[in-house]
N, C-alpha and C. Protein backbone atom coordinates (compact mmCIF):
# COMPACT_ATOMS: atom_id res chain seq x y z
N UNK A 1 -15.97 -23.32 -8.63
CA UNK A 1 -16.52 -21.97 -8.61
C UNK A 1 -15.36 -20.96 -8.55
N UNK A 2 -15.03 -20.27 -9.31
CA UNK A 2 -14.03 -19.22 -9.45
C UNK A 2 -14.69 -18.38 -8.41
N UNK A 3 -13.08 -17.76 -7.76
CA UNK A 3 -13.10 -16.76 -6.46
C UNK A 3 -13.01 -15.26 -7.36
N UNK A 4 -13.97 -14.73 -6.03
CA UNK A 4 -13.80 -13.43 -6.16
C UNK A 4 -12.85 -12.41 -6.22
N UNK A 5 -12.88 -11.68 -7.44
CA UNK A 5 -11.40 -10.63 -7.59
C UNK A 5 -11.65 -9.37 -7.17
N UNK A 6 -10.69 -9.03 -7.11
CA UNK A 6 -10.82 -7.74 -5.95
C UNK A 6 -9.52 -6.73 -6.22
N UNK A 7 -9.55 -5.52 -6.77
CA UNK A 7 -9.37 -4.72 -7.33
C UNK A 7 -8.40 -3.64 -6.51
N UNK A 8 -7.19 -3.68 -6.02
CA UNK A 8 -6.44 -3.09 -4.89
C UNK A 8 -5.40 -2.00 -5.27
N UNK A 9 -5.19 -0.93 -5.08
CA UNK A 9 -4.41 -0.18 -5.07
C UNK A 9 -3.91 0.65 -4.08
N UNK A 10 -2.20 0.66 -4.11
CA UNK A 10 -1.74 0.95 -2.88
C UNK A 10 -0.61 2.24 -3.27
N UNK A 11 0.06 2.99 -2.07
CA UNK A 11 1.01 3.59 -2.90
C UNK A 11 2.05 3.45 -2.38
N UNK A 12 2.94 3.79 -3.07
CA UNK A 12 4.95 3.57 -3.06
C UNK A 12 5.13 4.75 -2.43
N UNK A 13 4.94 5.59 -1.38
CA UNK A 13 5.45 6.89 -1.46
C UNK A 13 6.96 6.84 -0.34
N UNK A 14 7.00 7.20 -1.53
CA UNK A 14 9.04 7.17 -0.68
C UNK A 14 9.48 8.67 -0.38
N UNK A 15 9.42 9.02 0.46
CA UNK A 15 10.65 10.26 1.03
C UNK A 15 11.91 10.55 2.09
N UNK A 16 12.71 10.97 1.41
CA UNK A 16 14.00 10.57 1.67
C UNK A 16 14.76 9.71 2.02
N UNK A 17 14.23 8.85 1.17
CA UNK A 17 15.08 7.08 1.48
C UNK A 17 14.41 6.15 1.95
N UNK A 18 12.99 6.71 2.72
CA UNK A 18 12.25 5.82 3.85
C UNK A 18 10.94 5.78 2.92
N UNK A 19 10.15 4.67 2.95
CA UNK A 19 9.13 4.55 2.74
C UNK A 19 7.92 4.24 3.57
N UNK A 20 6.62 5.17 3.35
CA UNK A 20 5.52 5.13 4.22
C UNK A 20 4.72 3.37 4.07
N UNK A 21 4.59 3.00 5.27
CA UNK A 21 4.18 1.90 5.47
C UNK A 21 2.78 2.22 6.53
N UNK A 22 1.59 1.42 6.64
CA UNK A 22 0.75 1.11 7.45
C UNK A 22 0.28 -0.48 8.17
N UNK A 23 -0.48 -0.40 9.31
CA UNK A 23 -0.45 -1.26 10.32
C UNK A 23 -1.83 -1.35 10.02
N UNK A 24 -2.36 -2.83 9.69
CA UNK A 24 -4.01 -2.65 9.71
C UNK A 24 -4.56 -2.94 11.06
N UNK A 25 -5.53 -2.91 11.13
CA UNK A 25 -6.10 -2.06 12.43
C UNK A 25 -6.71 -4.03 12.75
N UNK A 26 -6.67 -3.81 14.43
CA UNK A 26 -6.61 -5.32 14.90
C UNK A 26 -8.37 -5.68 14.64
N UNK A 27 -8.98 -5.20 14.11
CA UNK A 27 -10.41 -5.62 13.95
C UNK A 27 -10.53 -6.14 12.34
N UNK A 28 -9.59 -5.38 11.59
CA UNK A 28 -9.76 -6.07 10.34
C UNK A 28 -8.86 -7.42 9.79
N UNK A 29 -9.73 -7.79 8.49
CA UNK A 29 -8.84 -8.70 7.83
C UNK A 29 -7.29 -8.43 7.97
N UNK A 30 -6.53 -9.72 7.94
CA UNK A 30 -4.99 -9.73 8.36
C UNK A 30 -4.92 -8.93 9.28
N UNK A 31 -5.61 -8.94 10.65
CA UNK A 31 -5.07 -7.70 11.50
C UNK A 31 -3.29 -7.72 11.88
N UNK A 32 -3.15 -6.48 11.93
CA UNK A 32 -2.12 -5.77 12.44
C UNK A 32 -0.80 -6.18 11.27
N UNK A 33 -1.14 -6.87 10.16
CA UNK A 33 0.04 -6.69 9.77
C UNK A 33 0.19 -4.88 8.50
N UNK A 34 1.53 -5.19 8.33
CA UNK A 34 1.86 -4.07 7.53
C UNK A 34 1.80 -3.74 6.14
N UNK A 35 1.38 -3.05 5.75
CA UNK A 35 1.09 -2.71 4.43
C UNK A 35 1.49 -1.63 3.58
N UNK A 36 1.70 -1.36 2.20
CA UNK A 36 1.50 0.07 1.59
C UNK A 36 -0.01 0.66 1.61
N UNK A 37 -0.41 1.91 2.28
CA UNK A 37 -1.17 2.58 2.44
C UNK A 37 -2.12 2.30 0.99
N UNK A 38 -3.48 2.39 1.48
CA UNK A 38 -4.83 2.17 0.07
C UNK A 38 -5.64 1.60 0.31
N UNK A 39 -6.51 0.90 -1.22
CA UNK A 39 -7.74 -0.19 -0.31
C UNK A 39 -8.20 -0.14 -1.76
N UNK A 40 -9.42 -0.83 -1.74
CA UNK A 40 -10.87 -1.26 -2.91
C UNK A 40 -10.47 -0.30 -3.71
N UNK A 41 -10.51 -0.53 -4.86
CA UNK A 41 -11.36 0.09 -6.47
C UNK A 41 -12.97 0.20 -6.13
N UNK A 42 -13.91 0.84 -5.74
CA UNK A 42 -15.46 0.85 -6.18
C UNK A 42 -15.31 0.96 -7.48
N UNK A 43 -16.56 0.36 -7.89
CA UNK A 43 -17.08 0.41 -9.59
C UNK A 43 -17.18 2.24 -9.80
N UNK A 44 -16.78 2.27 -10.86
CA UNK A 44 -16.76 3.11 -11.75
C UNK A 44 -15.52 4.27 -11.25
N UNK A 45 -14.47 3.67 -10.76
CA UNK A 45 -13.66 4.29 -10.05
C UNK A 45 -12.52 3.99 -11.08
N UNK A 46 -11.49 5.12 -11.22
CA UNK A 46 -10.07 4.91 -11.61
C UNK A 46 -9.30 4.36 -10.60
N UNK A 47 -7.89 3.62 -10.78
CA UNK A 47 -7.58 3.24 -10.03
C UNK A 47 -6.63 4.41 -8.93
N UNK A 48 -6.49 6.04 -9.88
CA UNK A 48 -5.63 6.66 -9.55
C UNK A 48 -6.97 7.41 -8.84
N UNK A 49 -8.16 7.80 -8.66
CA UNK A 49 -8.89 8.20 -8.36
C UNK A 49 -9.45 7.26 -6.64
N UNK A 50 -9.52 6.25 -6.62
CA UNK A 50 -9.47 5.02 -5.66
C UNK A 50 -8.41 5.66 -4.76
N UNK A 51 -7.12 5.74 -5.44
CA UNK A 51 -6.44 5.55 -4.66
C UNK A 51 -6.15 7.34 -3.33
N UNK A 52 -6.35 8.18 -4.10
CA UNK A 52 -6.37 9.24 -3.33
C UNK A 52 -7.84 9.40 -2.12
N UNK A 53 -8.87 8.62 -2.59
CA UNK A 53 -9.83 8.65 -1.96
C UNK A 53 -8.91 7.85 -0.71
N UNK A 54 -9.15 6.70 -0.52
CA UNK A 54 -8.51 5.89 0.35
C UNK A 54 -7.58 6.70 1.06
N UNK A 55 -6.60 7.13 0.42
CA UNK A 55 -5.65 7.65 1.31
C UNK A 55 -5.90 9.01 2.36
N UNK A 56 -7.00 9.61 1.68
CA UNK A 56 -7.59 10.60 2.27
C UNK A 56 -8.30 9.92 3.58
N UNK A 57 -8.96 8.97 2.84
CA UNK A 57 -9.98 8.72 4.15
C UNK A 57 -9.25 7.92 5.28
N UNK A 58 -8.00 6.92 4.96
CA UNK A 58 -7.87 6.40 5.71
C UNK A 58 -6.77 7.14 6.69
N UNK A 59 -6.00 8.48 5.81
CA UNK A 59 -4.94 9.01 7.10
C UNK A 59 -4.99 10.50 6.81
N UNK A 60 -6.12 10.61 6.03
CA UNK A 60 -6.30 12.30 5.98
C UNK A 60 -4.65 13.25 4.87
N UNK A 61 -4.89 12.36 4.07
CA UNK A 61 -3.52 12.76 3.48
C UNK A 61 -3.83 12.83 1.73
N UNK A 62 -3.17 13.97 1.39
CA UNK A 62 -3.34 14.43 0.25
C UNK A 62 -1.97 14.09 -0.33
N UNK A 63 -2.02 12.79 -2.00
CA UNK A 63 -0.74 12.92 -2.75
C UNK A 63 -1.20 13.14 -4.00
N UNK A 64 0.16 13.02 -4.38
CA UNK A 64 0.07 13.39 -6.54
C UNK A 64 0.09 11.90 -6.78
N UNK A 65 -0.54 11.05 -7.39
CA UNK A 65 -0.42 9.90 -7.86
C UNK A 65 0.25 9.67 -8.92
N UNK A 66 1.06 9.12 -9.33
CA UNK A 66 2.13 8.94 -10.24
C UNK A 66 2.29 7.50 -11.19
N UNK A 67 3.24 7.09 -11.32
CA UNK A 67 3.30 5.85 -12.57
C UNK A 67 3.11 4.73 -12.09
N UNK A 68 2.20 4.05 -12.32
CA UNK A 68 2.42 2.30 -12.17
C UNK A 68 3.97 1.87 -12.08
N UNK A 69 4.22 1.39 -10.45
CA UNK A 69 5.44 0.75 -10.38
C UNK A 69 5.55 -0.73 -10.08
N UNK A 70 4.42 -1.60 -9.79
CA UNK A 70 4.25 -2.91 -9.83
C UNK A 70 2.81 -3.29 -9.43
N UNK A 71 2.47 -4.79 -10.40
CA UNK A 71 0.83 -5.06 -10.42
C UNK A 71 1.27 -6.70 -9.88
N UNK A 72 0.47 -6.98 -8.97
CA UNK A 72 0.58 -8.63 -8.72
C UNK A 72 -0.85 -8.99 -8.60
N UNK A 73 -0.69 -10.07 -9.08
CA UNK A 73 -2.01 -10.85 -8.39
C UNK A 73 -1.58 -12.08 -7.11
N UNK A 74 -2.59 -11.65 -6.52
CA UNK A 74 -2.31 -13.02 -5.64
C UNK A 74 -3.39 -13.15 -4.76
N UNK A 75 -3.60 -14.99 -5.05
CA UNK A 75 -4.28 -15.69 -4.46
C UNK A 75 -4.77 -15.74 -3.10
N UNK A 76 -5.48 -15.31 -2.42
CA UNK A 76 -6.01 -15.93 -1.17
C UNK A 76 -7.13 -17.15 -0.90
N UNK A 77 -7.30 -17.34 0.34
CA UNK A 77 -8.21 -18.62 0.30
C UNK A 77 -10.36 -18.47 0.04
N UNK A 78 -10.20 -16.96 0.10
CA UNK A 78 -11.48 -16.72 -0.40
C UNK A 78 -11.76 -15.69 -1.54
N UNK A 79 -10.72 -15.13 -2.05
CA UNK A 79 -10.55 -14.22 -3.09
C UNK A 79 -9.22 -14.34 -3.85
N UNK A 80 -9.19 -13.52 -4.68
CA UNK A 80 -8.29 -13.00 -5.83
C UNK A 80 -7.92 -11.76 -5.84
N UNK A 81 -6.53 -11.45 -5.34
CA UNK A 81 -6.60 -9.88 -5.10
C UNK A 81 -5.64 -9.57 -6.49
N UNK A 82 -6.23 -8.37 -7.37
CA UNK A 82 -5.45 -7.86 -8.13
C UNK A 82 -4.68 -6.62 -7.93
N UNK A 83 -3.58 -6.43 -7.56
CA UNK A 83 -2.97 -5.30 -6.59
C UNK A 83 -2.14 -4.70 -7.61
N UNK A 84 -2.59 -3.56 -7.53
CA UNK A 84 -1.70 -2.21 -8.22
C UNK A 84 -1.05 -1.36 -7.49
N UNK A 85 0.65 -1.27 -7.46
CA UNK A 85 0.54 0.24 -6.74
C UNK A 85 1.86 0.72 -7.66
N UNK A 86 1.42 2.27 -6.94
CA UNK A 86 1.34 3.67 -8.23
C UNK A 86 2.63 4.03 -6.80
N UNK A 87 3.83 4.75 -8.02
CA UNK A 87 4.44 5.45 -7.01
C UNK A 87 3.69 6.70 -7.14
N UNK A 88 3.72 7.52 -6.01
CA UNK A 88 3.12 8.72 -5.17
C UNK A 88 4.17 9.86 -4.43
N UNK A 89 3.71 10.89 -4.50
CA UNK A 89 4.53 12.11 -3.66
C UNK A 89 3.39 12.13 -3.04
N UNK A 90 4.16 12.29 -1.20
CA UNK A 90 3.11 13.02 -0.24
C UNK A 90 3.08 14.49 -0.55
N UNK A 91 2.23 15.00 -0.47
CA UNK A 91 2.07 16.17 -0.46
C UNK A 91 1.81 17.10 0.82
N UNK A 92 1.17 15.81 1.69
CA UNK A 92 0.65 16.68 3.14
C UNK A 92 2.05 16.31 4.49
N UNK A 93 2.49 17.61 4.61
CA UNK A 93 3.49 17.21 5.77
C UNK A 93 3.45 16.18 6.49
N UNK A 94 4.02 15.03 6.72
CA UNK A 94 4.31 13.66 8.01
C UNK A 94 3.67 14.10 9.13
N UNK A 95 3.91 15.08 9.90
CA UNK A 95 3.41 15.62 11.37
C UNK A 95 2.00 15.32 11.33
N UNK A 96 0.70 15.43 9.70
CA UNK A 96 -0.32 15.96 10.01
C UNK A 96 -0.91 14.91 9.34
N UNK A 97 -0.17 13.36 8.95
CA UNK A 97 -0.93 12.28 9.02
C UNK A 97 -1.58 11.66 10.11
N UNK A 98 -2.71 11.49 9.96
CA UNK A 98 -3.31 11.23 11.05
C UNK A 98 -3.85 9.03 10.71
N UNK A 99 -3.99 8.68 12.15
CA UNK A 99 -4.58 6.86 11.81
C UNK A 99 -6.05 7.22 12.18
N UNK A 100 -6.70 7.22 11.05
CA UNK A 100 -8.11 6.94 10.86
C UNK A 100 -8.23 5.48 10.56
N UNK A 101 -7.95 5.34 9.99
CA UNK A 101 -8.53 3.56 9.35
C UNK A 101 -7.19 2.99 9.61
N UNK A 102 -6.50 3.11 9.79
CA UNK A 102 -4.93 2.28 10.35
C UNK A 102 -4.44 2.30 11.27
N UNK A 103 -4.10 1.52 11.63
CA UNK A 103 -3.56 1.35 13.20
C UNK A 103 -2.19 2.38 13.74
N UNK A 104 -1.24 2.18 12.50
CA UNK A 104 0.04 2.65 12.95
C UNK A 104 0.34 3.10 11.50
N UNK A 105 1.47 3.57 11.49
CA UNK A 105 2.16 3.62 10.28
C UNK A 105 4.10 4.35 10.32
N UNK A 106 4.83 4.12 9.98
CA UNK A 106 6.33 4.31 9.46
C UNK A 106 6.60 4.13 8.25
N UNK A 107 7.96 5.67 8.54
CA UNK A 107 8.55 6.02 7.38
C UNK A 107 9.97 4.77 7.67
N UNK A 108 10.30 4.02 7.07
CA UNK A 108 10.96 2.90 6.92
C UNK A 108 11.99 2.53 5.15
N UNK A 109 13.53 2.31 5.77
CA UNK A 109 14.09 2.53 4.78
C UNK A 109 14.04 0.88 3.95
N UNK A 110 14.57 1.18 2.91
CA UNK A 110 14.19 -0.44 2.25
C UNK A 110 15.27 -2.25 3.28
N UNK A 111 16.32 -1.36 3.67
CA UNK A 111 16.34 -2.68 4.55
C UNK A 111 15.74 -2.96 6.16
N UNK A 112 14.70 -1.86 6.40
CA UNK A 112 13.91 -2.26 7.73
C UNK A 112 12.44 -3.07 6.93
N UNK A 113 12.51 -2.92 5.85
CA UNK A 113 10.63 -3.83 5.64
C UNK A 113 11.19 -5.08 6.26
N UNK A 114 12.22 -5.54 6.25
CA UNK A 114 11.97 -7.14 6.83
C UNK A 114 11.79 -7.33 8.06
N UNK A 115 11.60 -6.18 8.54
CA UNK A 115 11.45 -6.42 10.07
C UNK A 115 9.89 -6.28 10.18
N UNK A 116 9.18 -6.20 9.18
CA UNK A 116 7.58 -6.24 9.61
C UNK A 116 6.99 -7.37 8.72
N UNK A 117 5.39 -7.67 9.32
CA UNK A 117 5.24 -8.51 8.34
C UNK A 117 3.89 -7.98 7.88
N UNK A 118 4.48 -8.59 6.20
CA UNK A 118 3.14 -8.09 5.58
C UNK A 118 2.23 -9.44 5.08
N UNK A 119 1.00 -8.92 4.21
CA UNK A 119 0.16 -9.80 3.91
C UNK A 119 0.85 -10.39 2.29
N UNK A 120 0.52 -11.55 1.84
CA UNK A 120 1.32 -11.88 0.61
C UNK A 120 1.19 -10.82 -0.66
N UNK A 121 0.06 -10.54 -0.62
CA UNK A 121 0.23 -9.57 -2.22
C UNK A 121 1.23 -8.52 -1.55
N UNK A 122 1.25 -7.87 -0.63
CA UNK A 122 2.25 -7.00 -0.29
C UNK A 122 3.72 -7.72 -0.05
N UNK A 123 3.87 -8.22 0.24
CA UNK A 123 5.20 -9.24 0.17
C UNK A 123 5.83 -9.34 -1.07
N UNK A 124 4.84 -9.59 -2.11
CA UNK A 124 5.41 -9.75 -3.56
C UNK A 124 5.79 -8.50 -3.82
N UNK A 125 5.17 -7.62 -3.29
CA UNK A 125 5.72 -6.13 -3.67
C UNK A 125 6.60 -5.47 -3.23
N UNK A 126 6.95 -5.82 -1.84
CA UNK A 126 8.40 -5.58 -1.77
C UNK A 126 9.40 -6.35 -1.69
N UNK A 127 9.11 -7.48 -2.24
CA UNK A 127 10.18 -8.32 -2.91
C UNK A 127 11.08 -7.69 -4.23
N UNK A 128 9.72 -7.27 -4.82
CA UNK A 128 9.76 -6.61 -6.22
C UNK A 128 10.71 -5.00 -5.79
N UNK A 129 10.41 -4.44 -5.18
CA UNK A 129 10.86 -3.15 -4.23
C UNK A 129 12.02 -3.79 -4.36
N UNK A 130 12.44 -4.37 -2.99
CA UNK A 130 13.97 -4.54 -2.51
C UNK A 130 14.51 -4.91 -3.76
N UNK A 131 14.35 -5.53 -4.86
CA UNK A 131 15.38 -5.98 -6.15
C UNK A 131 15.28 -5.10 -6.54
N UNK A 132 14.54 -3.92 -7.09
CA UNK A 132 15.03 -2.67 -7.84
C UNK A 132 15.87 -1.81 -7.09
N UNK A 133 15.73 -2.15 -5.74
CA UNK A 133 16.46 -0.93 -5.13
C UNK A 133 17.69 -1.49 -4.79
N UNK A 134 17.82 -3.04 -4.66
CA UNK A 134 18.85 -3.57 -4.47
C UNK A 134 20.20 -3.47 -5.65
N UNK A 135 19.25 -3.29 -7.19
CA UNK A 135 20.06 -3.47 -8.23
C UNK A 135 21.01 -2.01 -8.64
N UNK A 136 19.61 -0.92 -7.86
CA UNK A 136 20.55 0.46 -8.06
C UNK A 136 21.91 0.58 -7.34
N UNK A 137 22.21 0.15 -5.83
CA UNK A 137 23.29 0.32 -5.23
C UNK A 137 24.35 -0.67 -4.97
């Protein structure tokens, strides 16, 4: 029986060197590990449209959604997650993010992600992260 796929978009938003990361909240799936900020595609949703919803709802934050910077798929033991994420400009000042749907969240430069842990589709993504950013410097 083929597993269920599941439609994910997250965002890259990087400012000034550090990138915004979130903590999922200890009641949900993978609790407490770390993530790029987002969630579900609903049907009849864009994925750039998804993704500002989410971000709104989950930290009250308004961005510009921007270019596809990496798509993975990856396997879990009851689904298929197809994960997109879009680099993004925040638009709403840091001070006035708020954790609605997330536990925590940090602005984190590309050699602190290894100090958190994420879930595998996010892993692949900043695997993918740290080699582009590794190859610029």
């Amino acid at each position: 029986m083929p597993k269920r796929k599941i439609r994910v978009v997250a965002a890259q938003i990087e400012q000034d060197g550090r990138y915004l990361i979130t903590q999922r909240k200890p009641t949900s799936s993978l609790p407490l590990l770390w993530e790029f900020p987002g969630g579900r595609v609903e049907d009849g949703e864009t994925d750039q449209t998804a993704l500002a919803r989410e971000l709104d709802e989950e930290m009250a934050i308004d961005v510009e959604v921007g270019e596809p910077a990496i798509a993975v798929t990856h396997e879990y033991d009851a689904y298929v997650i197809d994960f997109r994420v879009y680099r993004c400009r925040l638009l709403t000042p840091v001070d006035r993010i708020k954790k609605i749907g997330v536990h925590d969240f940090r602005l984190v430069t590309p050699d602190e992600l290894d100090d958190y842990e994420f879930p595998g589709a996010d892993q692949a993504t900043i695997d993918s992260l740290l080699e582009s950013t590794g190859s610029d410097g």
